[in-house]
N, C-alpha and C. Protein backbone atom coordinates (compact mmCIF):
# COMPACT_ATOMS: atom_id res chain seq x y z
N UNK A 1 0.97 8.17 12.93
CA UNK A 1 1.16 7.78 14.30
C UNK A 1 0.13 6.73 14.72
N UNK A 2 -1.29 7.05 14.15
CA UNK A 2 -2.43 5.88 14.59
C UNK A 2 -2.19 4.73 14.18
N UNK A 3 -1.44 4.50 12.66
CA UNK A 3 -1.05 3.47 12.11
C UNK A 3 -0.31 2.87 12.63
N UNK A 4 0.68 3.41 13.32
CA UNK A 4 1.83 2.74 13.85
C UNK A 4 1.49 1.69 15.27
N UNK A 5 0.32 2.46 16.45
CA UNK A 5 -0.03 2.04 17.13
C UNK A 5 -0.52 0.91 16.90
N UNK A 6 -1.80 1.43 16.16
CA UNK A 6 -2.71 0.21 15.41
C UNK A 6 -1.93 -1.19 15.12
N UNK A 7 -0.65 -1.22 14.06
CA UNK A 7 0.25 -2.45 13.98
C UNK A 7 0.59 -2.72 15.22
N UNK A 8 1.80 -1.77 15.70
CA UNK A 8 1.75 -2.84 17.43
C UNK A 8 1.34 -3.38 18.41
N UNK A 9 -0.10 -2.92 18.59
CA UNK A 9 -1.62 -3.66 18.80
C UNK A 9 -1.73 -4.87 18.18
N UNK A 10 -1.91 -5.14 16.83
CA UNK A 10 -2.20 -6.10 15.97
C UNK A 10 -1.21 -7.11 16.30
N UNK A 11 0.16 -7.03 16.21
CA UNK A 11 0.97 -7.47 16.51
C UNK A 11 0.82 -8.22 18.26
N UNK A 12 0.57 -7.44 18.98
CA UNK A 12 0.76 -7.73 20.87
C UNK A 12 -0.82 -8.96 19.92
N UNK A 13 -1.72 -8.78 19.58
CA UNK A 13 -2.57 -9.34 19.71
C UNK A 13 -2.69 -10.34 18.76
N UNK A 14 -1.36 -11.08 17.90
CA UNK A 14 -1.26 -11.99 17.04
C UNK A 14 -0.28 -12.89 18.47
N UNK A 15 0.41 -12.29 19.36
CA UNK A 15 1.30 -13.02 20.31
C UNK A 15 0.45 -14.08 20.80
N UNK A 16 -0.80 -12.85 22.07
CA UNK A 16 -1.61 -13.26 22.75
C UNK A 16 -2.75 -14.66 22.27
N UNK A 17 -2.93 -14.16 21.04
CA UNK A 17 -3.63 -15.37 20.33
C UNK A 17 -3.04 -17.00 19.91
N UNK A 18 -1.64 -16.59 19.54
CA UNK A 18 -0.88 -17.32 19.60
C UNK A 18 -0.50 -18.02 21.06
N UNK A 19 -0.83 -17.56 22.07
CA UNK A 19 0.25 -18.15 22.95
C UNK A 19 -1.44 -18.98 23.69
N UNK A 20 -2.52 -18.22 23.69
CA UNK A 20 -3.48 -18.61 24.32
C UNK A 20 -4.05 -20.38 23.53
N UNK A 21 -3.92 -20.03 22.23
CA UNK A 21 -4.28 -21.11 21.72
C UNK A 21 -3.42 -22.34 22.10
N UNK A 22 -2.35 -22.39 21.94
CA UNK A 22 -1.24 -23.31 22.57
C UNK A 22 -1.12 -23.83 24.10
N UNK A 23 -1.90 -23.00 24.43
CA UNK A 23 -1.81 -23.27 26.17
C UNK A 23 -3.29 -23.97 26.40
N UNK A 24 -4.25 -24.04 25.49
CA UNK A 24 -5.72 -25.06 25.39
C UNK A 24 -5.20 -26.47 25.09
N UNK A 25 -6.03 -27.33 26.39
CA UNK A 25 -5.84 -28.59 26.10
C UNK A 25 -7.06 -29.47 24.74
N UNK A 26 -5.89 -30.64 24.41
CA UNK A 26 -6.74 -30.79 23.49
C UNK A 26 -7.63 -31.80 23.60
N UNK A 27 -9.33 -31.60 22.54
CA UNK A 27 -10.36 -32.45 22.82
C UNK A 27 -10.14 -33.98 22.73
N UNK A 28 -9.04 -34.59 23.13
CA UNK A 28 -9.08 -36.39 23.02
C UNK A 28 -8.71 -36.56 21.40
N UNK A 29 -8.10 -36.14 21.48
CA UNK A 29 -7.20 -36.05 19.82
C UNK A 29 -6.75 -36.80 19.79
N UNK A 30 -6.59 -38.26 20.26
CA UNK A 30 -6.06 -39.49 20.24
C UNK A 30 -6.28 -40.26 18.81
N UNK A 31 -5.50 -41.05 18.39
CA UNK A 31 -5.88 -41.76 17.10
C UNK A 31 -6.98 -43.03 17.31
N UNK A 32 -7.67 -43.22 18.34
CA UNK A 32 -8.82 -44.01 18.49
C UNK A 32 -9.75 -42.96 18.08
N UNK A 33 -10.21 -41.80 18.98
CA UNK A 33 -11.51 -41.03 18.40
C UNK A 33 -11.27 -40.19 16.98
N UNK A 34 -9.84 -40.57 16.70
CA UNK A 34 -10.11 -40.51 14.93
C UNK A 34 -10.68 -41.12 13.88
N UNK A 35 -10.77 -42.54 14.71
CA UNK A 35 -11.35 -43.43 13.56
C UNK A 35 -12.69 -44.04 14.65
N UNK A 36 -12.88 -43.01 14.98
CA UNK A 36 -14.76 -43.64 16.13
C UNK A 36 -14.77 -44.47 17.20
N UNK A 37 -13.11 -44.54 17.52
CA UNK A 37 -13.54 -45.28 19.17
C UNK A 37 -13.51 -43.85 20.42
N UNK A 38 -13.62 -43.29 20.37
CA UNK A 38 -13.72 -42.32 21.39
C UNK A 38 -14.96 -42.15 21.99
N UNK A 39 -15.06 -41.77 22.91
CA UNK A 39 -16.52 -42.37 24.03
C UNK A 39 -17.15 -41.30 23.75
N UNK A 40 -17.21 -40.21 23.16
CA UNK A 40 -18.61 -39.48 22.20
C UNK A 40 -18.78 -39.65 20.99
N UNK A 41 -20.14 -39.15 21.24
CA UNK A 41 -20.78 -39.07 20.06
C UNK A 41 -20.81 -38.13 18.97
N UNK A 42 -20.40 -37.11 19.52
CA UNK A 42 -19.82 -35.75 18.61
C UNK A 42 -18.89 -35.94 17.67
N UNK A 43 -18.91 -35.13 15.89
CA UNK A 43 -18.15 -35.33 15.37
C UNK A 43 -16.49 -34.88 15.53
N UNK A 44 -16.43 -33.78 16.76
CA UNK A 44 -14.77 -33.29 17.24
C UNK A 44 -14.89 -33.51 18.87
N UNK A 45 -15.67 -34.60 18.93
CA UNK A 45 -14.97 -34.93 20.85
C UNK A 45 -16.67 -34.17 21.52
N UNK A 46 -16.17 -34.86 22.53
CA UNK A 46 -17.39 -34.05 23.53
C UNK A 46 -17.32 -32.66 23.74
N UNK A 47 -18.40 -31.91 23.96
CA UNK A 47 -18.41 -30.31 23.88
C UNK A 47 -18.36 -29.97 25.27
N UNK A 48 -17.84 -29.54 25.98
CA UNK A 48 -16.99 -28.83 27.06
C UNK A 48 -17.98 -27.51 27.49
N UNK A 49 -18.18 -27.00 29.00
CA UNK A 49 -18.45 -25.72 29.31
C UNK A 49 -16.86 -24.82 28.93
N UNK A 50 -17.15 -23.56 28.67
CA UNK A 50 -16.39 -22.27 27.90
C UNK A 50 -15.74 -22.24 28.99
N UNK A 51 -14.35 -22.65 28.96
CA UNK A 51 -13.45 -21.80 29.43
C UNK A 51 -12.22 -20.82 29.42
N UNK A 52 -11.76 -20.13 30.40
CA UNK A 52 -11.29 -18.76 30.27
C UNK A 52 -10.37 -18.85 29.18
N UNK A 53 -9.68 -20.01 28.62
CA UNK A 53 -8.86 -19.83 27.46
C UNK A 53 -9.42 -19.90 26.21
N UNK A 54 -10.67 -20.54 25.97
CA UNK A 54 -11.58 -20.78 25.08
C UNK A 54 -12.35 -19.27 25.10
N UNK A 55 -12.59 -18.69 26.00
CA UNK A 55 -13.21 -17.42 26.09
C UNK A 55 -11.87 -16.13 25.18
N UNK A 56 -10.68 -16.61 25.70
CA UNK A 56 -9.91 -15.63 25.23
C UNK A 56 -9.79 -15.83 24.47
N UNK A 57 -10.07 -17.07 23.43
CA UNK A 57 -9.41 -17.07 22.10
C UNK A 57 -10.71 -16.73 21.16
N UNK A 58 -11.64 -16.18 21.60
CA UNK A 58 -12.80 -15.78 20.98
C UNK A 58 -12.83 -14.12 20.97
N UNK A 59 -11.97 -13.92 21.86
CA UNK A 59 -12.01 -11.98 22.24
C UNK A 59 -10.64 -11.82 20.90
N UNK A 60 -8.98 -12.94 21.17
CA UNK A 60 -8.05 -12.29 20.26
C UNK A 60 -8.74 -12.54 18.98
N UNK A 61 -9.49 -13.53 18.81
CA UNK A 61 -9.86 -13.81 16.90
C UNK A 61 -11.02 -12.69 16.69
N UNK A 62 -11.42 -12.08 17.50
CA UNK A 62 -12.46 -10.54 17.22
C UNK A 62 -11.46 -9.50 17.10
N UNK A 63 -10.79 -9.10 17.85
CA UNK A 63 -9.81 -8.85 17.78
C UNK A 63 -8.15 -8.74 16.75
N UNK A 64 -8.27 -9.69 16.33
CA UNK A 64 -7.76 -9.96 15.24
C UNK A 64 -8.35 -9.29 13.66
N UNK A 65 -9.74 -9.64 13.59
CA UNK A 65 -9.99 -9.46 12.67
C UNK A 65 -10.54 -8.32 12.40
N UNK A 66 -10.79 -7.27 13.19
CA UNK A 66 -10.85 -6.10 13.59
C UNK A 66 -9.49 -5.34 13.33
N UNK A 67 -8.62 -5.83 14.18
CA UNK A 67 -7.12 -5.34 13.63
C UNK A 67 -7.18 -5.33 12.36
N UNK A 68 -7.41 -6.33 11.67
CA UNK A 68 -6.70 -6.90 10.19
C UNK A 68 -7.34 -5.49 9.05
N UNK A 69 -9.03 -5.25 9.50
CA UNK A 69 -9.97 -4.28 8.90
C UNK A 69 -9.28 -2.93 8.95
N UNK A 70 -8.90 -2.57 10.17
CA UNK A 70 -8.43 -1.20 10.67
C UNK A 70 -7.16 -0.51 10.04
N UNK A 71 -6.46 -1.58 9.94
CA UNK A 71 -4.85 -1.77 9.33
C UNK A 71 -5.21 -1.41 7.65
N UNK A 72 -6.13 -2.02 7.08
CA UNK A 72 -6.36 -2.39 5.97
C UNK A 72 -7.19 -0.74 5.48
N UNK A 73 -7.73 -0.31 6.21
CA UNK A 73 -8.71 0.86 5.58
C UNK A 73 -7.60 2.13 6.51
N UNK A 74 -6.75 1.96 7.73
CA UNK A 74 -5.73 2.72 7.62
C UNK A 74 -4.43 3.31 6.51
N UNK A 75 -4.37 1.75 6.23
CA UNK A 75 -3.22 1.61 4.97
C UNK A 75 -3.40 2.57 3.79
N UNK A 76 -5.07 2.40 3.30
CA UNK A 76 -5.19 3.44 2.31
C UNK A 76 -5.34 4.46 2.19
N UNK A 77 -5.12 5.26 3.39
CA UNK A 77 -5.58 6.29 3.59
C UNK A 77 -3.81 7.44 3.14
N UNK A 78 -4.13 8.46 2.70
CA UNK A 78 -2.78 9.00 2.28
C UNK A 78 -2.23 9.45 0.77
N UNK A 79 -1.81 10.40 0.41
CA UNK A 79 -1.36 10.56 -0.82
C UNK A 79 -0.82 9.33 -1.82
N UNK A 80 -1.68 9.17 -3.23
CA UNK A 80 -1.76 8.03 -3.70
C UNK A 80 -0.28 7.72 -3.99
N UNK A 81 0.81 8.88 -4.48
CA UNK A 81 2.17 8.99 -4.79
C UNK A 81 3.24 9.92 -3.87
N UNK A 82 4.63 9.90 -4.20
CA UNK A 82 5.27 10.79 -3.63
C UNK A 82 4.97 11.54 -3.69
N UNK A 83 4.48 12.55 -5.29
CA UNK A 83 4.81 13.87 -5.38
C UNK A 83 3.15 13.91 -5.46
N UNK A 84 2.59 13.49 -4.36
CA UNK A 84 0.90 14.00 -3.71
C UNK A 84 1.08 14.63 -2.54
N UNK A 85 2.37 14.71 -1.97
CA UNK A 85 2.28 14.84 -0.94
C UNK A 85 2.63 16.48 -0.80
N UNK A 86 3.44 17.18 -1.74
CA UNK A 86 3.78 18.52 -2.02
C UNK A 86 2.98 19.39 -1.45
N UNK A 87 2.81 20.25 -0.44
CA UNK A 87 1.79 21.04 0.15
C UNK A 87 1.78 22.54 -0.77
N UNK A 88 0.23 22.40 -0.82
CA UNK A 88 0.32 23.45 -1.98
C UNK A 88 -0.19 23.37 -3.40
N UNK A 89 0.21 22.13 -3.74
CA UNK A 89 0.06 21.74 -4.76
C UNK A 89 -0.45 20.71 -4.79
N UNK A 90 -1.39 20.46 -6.21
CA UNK A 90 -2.44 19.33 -6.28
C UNK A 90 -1.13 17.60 -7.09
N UNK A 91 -1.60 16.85 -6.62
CA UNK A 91 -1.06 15.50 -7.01
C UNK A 91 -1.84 15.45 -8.74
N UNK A 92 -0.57 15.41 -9.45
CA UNK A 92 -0.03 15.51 -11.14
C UNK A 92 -1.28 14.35 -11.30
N UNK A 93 -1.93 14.38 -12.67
CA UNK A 93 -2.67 13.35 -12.99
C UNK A 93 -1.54 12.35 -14.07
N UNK A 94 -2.27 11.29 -14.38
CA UNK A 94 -1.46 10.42 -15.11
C UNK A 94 -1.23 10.94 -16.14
N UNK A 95 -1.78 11.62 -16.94
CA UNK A 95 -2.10 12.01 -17.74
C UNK A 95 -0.95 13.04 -18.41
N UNK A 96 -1.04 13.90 -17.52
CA UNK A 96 0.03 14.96 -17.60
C UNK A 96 1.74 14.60 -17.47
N UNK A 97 1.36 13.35 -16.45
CA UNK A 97 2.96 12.53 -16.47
C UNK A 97 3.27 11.47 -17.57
N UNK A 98 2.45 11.39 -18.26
CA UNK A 98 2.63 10.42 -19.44
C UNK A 98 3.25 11.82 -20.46
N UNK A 99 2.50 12.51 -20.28
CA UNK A 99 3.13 13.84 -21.59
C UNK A 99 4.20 14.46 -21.47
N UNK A 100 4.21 14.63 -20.17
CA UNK A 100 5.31 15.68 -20.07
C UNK A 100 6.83 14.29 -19.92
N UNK A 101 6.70 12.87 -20.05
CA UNK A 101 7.40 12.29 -20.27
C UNK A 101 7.60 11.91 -21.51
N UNK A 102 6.98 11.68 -22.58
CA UNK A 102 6.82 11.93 -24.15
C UNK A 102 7.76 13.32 -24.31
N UNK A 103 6.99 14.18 -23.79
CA UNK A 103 8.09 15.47 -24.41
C UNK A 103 9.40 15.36 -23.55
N UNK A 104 9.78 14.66 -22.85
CA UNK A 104 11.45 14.39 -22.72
C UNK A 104 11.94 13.57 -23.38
N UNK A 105 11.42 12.36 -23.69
CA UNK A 105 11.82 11.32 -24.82
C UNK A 105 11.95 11.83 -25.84
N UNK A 106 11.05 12.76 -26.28
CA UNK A 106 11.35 13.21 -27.94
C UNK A 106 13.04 14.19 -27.75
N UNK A 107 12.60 14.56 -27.03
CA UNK A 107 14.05 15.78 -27.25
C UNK A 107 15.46 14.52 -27.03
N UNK A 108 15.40 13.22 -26.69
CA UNK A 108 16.77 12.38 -26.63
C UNK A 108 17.97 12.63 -27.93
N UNK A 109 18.78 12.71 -27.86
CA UNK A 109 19.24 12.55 -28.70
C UNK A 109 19.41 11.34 -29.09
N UNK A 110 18.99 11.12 -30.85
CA UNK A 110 19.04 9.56 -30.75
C UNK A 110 20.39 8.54 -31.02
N UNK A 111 21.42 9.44 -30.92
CA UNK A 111 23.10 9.10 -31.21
C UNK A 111 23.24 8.21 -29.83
N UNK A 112 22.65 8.79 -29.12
CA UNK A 112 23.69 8.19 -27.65
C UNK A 112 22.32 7.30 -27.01
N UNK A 113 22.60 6.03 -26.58
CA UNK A 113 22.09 5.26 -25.97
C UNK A 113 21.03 5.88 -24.85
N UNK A 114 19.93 5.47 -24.24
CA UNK A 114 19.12 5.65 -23.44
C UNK A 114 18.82 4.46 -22.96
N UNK A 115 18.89 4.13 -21.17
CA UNK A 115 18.26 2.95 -20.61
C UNK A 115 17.24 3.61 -19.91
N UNK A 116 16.48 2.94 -19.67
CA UNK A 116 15.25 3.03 -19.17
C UNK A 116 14.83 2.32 -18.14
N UNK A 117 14.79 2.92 -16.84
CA UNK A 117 14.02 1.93 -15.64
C UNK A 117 12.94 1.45 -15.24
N UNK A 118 12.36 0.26 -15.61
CA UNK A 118 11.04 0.05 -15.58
C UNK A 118 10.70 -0.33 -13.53
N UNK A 119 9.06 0.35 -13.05
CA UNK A 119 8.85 -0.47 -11.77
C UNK A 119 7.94 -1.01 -11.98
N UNK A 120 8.03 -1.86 -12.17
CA UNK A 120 6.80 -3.34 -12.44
C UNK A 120 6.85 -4.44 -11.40
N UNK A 121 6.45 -4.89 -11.19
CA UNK A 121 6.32 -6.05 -10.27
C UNK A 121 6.00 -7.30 -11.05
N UNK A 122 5.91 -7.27 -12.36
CA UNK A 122 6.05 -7.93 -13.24
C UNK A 122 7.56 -8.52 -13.94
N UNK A 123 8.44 -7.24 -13.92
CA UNK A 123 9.65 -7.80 -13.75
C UNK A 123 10.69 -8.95 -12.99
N UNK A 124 10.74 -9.86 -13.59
CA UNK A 124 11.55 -10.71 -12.35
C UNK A 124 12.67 -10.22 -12.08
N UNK A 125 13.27 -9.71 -12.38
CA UNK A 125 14.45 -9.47 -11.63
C UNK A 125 14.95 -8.19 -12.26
N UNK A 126 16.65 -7.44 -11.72
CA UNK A 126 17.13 -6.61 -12.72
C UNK A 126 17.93 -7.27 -13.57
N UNK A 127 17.77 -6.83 -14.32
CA UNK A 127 18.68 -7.19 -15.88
C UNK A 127 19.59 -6.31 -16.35
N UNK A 128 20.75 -6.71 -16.76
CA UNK A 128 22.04 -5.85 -16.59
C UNK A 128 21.92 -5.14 -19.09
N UNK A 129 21.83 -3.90 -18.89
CA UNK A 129 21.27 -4.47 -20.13
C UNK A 129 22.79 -4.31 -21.56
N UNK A 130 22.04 -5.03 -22.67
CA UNK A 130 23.14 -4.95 -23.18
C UNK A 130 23.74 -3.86 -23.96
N UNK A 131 25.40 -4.26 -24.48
CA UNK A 131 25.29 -3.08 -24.91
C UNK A 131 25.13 -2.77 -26.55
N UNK A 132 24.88 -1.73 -27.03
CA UNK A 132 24.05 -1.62 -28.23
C UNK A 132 25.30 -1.95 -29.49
N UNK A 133 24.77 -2.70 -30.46
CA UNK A 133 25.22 -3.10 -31.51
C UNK A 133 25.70 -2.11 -32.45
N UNK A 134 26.79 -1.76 -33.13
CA UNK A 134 27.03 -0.86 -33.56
C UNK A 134 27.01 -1.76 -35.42
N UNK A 135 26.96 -1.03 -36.06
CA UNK A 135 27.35 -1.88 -37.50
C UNK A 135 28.58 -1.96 -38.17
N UNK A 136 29.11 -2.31 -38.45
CA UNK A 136 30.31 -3.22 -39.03
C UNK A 136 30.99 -1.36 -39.89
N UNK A 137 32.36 -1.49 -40.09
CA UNK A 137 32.99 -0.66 -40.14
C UNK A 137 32.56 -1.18 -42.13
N UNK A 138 32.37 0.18 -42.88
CA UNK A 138 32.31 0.12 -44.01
C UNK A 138 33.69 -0.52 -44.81
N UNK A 139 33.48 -1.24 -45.76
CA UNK A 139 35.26 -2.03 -46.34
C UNK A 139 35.75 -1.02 -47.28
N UNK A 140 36.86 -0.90 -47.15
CA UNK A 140 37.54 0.16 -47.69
C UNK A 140 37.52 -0.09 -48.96
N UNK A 141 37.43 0.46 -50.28
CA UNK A 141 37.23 0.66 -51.60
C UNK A 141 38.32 -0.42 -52.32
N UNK A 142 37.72 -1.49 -53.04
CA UNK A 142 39.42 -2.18 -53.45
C UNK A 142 40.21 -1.26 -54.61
N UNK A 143 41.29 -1.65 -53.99
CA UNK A 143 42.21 -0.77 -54.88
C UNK A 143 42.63 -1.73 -56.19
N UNK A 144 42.34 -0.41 -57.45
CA UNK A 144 42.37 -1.32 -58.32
C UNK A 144 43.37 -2.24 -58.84
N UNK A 145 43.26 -3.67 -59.55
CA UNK A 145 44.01 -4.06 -60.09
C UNK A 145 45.15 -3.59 -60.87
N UNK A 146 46.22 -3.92 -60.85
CA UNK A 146 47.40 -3.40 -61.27
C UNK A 146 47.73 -4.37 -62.72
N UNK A 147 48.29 -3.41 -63.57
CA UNK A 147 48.01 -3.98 -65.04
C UNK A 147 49.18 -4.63 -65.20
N UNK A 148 49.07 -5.81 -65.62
CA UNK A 148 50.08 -6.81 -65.69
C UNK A 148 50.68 -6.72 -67.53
């Protein structure tokens, strides 16, 4: 539930940042004080007293990045897998799920095909897979020559 808040916070406060920055006029951004005719001496325009939109866009970018932390150390918080979540019971180590998947593979029968679903994120795409090669029908015995 905190998580959930937390994002739609983050969110109201990616708007606000967004909309505040857009609504600041800009420092003489003209293509003269791009190339040094602009009447300061500063390398981005003359420096300005802080105002209330310049003030706000200093509260959403704290703000922001505060969100971004909160979200981020919320996110990890939680059973590392599905079956962590089982009340009662402790979350399976890898270990034990690597074996006790070995001992289902061994019992396959090896007559009949097995596909296998990989989750990788390494995978590009799904692949439709093929189907298995069988070997050529044995040639029937020649029948012998007939005696002429």
């Amino acid at each position: 539930m905190v998580f959930y808040f937390v994002t739609a916070l983050y969110v109201f406060v990616c708007f606000t940042m967004m909309l505040v920055v857009y609504l600041q006029q800009g420092k003489g951004g003209d293509i003269a004080s791009a190339f040094g005719g602009g009447s300061s001496q500063a390398a981005f325009g003359a420096r300005s007293g802080a105002t209330v939109l310049s003030r706000a866009t200093w509260i959403c970018a704290a703000a922001f990045i505060i969100g971004a932390l909160a979200l981020g150390i919320l996110g990890k918080q939680g059973p590392g897998s599905v079956l962590g979540g089982l009340p009662g019971e402790p979350q399976p180590s890898q270990k034990w799920f690597e074996s006790q998947l070995l001992a289902a593979v061994e019992n396959f029968d090896r007559a009949r095909p097995v596909f296998v679903e990989g989750e990788s994120k390494a995978v590009p795409g799904p692949k439709a897979p093929t189907p298995p090669r069988t070997a050529p029908a044995p040639a029937a015995p020649a029948a012998p020559a007939a005696p002429k």
